[in-house]
Protein backbone atom coordinates (compact mmCIF):
# COMPACT_ATOMS: atom_id res chain seq x y z
CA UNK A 1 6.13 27.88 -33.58
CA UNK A 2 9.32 29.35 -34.29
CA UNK A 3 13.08 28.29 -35.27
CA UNK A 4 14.13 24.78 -34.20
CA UNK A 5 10.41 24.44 -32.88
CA UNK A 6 9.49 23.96 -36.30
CA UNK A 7 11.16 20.16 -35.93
CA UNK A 8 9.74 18.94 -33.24
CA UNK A 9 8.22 15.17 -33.57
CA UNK A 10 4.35 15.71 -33.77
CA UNK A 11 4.06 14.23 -29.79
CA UNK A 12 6.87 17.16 -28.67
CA UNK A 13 4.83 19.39 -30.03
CA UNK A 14 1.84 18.67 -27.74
CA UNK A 15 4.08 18.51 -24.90
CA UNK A 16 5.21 22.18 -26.53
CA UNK A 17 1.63 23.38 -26.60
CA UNK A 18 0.80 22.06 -22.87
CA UNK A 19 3.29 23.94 -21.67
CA UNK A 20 2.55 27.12 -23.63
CA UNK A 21 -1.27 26.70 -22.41
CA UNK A 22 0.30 26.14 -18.66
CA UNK A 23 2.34 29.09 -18.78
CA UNK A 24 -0.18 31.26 -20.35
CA UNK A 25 -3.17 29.95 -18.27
CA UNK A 26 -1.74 31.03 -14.77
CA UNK A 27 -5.21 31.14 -13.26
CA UNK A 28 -5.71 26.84 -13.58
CA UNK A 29 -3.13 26.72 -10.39
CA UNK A 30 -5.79 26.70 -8.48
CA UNK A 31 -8.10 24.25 -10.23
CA UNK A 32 -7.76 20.26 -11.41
CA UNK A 33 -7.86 20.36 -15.36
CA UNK A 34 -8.77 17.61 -17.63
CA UNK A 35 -6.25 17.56 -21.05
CA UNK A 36 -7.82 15.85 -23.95
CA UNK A 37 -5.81 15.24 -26.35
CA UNK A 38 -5.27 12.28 -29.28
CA UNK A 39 -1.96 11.58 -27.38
CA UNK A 40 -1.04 11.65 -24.10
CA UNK A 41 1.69 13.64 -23.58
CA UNK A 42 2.10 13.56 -19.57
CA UNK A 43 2.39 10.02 -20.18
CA UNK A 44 5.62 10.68 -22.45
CA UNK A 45 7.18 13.01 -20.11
CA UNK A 46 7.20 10.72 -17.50
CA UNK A 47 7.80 7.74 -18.71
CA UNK A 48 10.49 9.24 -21.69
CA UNK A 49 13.94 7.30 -20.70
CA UNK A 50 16.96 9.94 -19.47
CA UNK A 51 15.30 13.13 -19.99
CA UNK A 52 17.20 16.12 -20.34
CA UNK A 53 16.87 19.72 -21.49
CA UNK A 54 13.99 20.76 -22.64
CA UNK A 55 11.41 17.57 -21.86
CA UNK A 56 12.95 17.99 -18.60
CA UNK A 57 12.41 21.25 -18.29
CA UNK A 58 9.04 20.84 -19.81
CA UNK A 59 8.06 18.24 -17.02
CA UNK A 60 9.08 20.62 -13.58
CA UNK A 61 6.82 23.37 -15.33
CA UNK A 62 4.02 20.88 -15.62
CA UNK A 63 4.47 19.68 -11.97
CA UNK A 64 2.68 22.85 -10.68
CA UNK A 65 -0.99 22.12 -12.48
CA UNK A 66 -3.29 19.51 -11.54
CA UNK A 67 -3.68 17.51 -14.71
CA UNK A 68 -5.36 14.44 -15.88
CA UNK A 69 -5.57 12.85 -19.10
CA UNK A 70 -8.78 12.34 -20.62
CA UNK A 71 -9.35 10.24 -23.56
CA UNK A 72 -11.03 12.03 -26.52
CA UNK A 73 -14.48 10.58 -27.37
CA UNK A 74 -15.66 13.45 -29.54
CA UNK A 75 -14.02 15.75 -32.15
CA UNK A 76 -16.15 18.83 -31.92
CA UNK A 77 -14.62 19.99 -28.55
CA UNK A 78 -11.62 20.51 -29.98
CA UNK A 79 -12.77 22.61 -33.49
CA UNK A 80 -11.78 26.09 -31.97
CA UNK A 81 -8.29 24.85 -30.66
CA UNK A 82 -7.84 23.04 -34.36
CA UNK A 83 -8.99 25.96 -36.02
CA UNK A 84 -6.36 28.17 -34.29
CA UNK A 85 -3.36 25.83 -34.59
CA UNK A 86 -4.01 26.01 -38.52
CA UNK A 87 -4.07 29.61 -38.15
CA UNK A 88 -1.11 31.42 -36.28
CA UNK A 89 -0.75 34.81 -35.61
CA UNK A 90 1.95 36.11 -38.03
CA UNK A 91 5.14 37.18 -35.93
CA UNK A 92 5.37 33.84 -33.69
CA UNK A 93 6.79 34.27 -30.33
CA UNK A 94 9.38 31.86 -28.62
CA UNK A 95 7.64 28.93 -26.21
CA UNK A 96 10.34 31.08 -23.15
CA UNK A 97 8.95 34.50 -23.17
CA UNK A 98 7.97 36.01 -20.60
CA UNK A 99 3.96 36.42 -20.51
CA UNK A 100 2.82 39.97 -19.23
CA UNK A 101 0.02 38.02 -17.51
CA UNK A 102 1.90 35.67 -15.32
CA UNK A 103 1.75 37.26 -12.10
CA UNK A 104 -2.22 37.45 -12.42
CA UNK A 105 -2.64 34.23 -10.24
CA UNK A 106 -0.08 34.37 -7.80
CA UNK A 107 -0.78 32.53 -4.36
CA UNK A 108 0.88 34.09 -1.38
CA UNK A 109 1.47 30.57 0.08
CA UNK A 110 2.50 28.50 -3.19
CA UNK A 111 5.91 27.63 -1.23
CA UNK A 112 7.98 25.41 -2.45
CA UNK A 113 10.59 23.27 -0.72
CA UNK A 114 13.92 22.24 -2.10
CA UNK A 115 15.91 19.12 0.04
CA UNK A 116 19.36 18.24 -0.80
CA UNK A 117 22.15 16.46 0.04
CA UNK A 118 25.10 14.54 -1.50
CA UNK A 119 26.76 10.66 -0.81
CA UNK A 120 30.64 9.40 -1.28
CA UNK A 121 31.84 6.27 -1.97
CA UNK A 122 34.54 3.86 -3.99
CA UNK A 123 32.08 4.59 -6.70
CA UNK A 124 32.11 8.19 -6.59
CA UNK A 125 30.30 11.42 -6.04
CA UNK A 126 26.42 11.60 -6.20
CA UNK A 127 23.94 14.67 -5.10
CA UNK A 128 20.44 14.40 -4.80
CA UNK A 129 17.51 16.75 -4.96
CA UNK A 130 13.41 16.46 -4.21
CA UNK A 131 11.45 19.30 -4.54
CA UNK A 132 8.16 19.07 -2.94
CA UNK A 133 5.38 21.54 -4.81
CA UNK A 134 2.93 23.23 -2.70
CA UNK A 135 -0.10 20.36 -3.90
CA UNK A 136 2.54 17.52 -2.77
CA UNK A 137 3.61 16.23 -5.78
CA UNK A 138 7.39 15.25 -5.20
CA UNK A 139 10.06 15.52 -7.95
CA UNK A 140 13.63 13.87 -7.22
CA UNK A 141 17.17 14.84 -9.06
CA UNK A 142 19.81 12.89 -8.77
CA UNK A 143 23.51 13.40 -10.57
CA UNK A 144 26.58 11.69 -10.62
CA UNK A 145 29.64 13.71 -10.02
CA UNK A 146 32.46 12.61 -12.62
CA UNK A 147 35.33 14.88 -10.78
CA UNK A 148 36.94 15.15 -7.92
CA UNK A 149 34.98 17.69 -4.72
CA UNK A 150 34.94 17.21 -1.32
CA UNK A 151 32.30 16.50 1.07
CA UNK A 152 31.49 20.20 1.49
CA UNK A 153 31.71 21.15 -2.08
CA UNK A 154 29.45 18.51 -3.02
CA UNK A 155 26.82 19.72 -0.42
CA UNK A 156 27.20 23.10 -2.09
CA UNK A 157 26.72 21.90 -5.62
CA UNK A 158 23.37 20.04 -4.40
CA UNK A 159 22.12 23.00 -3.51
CA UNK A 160 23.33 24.79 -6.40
CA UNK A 161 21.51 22.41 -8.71
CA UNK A 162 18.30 22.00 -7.12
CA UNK A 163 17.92 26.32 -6.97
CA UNK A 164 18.98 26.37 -10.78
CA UNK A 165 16.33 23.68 -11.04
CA UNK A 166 13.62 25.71 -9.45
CA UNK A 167 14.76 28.94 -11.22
CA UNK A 168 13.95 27.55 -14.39
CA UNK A 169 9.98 26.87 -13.65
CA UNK A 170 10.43 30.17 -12.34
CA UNK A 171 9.54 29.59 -8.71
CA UNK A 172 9.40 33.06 -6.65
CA UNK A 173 9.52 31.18 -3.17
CA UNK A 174 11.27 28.27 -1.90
CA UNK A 175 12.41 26.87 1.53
CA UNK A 176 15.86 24.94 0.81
CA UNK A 177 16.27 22.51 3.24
CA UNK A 178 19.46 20.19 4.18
CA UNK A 179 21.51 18.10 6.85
CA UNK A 180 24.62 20.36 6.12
CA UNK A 181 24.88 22.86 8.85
CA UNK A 182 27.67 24.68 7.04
CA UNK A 183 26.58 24.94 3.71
CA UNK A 184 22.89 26.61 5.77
CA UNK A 185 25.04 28.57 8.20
CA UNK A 186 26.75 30.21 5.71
CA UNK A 187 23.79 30.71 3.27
CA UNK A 188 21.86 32.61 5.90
CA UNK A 189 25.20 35.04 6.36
CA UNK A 190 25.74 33.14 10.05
CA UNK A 191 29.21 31.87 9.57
CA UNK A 192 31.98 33.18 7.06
CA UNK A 193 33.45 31.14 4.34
CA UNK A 194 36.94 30.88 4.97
CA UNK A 195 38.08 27.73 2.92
CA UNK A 196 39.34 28.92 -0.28
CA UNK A 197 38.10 26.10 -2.57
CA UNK A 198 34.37 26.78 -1.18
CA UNK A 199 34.49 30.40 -2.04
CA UNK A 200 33.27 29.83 -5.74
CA UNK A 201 30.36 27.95 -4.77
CA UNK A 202 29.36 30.12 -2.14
CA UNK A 203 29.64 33.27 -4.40
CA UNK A 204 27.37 31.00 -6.92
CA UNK A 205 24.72 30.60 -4.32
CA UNK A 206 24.89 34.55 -3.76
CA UNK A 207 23.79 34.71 -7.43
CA UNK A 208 21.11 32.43 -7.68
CA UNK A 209 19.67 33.77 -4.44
CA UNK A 210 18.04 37.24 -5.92
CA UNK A 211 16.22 34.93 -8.86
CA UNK A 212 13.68 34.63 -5.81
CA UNK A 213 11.23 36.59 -4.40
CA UNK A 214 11.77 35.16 -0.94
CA UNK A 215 14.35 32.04 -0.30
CA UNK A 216 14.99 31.05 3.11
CA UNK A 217 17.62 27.84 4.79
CA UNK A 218 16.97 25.23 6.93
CA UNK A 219 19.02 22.82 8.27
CA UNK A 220 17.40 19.20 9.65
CA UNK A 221 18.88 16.42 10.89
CA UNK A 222 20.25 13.90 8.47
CA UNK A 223 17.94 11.18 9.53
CA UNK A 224 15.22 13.31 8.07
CA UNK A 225 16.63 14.32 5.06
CA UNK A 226 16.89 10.21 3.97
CA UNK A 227 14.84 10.71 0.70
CA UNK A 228 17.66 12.72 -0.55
CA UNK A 229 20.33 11.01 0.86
CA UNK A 230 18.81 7.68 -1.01
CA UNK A 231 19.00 9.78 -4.22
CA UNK A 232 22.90 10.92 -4.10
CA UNK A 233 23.38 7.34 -2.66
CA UNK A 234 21.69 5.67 -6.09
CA UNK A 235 23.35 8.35 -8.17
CA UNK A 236 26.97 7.65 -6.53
CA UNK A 237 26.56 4.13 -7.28
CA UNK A 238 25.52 3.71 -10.43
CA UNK A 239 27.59 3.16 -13.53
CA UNK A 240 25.79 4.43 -16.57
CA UNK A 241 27.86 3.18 -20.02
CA UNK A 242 26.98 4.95 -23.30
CA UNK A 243 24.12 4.43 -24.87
CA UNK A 244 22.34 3.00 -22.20
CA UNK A 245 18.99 4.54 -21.65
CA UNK A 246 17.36 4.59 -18.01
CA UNK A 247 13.25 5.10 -17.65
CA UNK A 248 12.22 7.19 -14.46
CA UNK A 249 11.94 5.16 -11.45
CA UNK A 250 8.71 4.87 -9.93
CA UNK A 251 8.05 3.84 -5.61
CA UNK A 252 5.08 2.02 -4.84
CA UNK A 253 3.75 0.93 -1.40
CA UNK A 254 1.67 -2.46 -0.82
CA UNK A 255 -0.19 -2.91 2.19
CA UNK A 256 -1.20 -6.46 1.76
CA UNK A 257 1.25 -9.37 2.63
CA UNK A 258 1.19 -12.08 -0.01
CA UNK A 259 -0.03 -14.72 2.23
CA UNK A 260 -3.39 -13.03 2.76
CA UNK A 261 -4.43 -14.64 -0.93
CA UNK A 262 -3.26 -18.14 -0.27
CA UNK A 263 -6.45 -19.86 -0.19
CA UNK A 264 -6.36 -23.42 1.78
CA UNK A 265 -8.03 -26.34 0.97
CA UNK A 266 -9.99 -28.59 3.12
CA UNK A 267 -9.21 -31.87 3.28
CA UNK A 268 -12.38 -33.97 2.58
CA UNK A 269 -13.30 -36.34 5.58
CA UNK A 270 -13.36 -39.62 3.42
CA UNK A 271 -11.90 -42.20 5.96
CA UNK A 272 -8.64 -42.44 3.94
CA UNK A 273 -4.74 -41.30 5.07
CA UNK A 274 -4.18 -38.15 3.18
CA UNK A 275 -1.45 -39.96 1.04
CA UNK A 276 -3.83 -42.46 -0.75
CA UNK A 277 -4.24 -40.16 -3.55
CA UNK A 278 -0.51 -40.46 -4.22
């Protein structure tokens, strides 16, 4: 570890070493892997209130792997990894460099999808993001405007986020999808951008575009685009004040009604009116 790496807390630095392993490791993309660690640091990334920068970044990298904690029952698996964390190779390199092996596992159909979409209200300007990773797993942005954009410029700025979003786990292939037949128009070069004010954030989709091996847009209706709609919606609404922390939010689904476990009780047959227990 290098620089300001030096000071992580001992738990970022596990998080720091999963991700070096991830990155370095290409080949487990196509395998489940068990971590075994004394901590658990999936568990922290997830469940870490208002992550930003670098844990955030940390956790989109991560979403690509298969991984399961495993408690450790035994310290002798992990004498070779100890040995080598006590002893560095002198001239430490930086956690964000580029590995000359990362392109040894790469799956022709690892596509990744990108949905976006943005809400307005009294409240104010929200845009929300899911991207969908090739094994399923679903990650959801959301953001909370705090100046003034239109309806079009904040469709642009969804998309905008949710590329640079993807750019940073370096993704080479992603389908962006959204409900906003201009902003897909004129990212596929059908239509021309002639409203001054969206000119800026079309020329700043031009530049993310060549990040990416191959990007393509899709527009859907807005009925199915609802899981990003719900995002901006909750992020338009929402009033965070200082120093208030928020944890991630997490959907379940329950099948059972609640009345299936009411047990009832049978009245014994004793020749008595059912209120002479009273």
């Amino acid at each position: 570890m290098v620089g300001c790496e030096e000071h992580y807390t001992p738990l970022e630095k596990t998080c720091w070493a999963l991700v070096w392993a991830s990155k370095k490791l290409r080949h487990m993309l196509a395998y489940p892997v068990r971590l075994i660690s004394r901590m658990d640091p999936l568990k922290y990334l997830f469940e870490k209130p208002a992550l930003m920068g670098r844990m955030a970044q940390w956790l989109l990298m991560l979403a690509e792997f298969e991984l399961k904690y495993v408690t450790r029952k035994s310290v002798k698996g992990r004498v070779v990894a100890k040995f080598l964390a006590d002893c560095p190779v002198e001239g430490g390199e930086d956690a964000e460099f580029k590995f000359p092996d990362e392109d040894v596992m790469t799956l022709v159909e690892d596509v990744w999808k990108l949905y976006f979409d943005r809400a307005a209200n009294q409240k104010g300007f929200g845009i929300g993001v899911l991207l969908i990773a090739p094994n399923g797993s679903h990650i959801p942005l959301a953001f909370k405007l705090n100046f003034e954009v239109t309806n079009n410029q904040a469709e642009y700025k969804a998309c905008i986020v949710g590329m640079e979003a993807t750019i940073k786990i370096r993704i080479e292939k992603l389908e962006v999808v959204g409900d906003s037949n201009l902003v897909v128009s004129q990212a596929n070069g059908d239509r021309r951008v002639k409203e001054e004010k969206l000119k800026p954030y079309h020329q700043d989709l031009e530049d993310l575009i060549p990040h990416f091996n191959k990007v393509t847009f899709t527009h859907i209706p807005r009925l199915k685009n609802q899981f990003a709609d719900a995002l901006a919606t909750l992020a338009s609404m929402v009033e965070i004040l200082i120093g208030v922390k928020l944890r991630p939010i997490m959907i379940e689904q329950r099948d059972t009604p609640v009345y299936r476990h009411v047990m009832t009780i049978d009245e014994p047959n004793d020749g008595y009116p059912w209120y002479s227990d009273i």
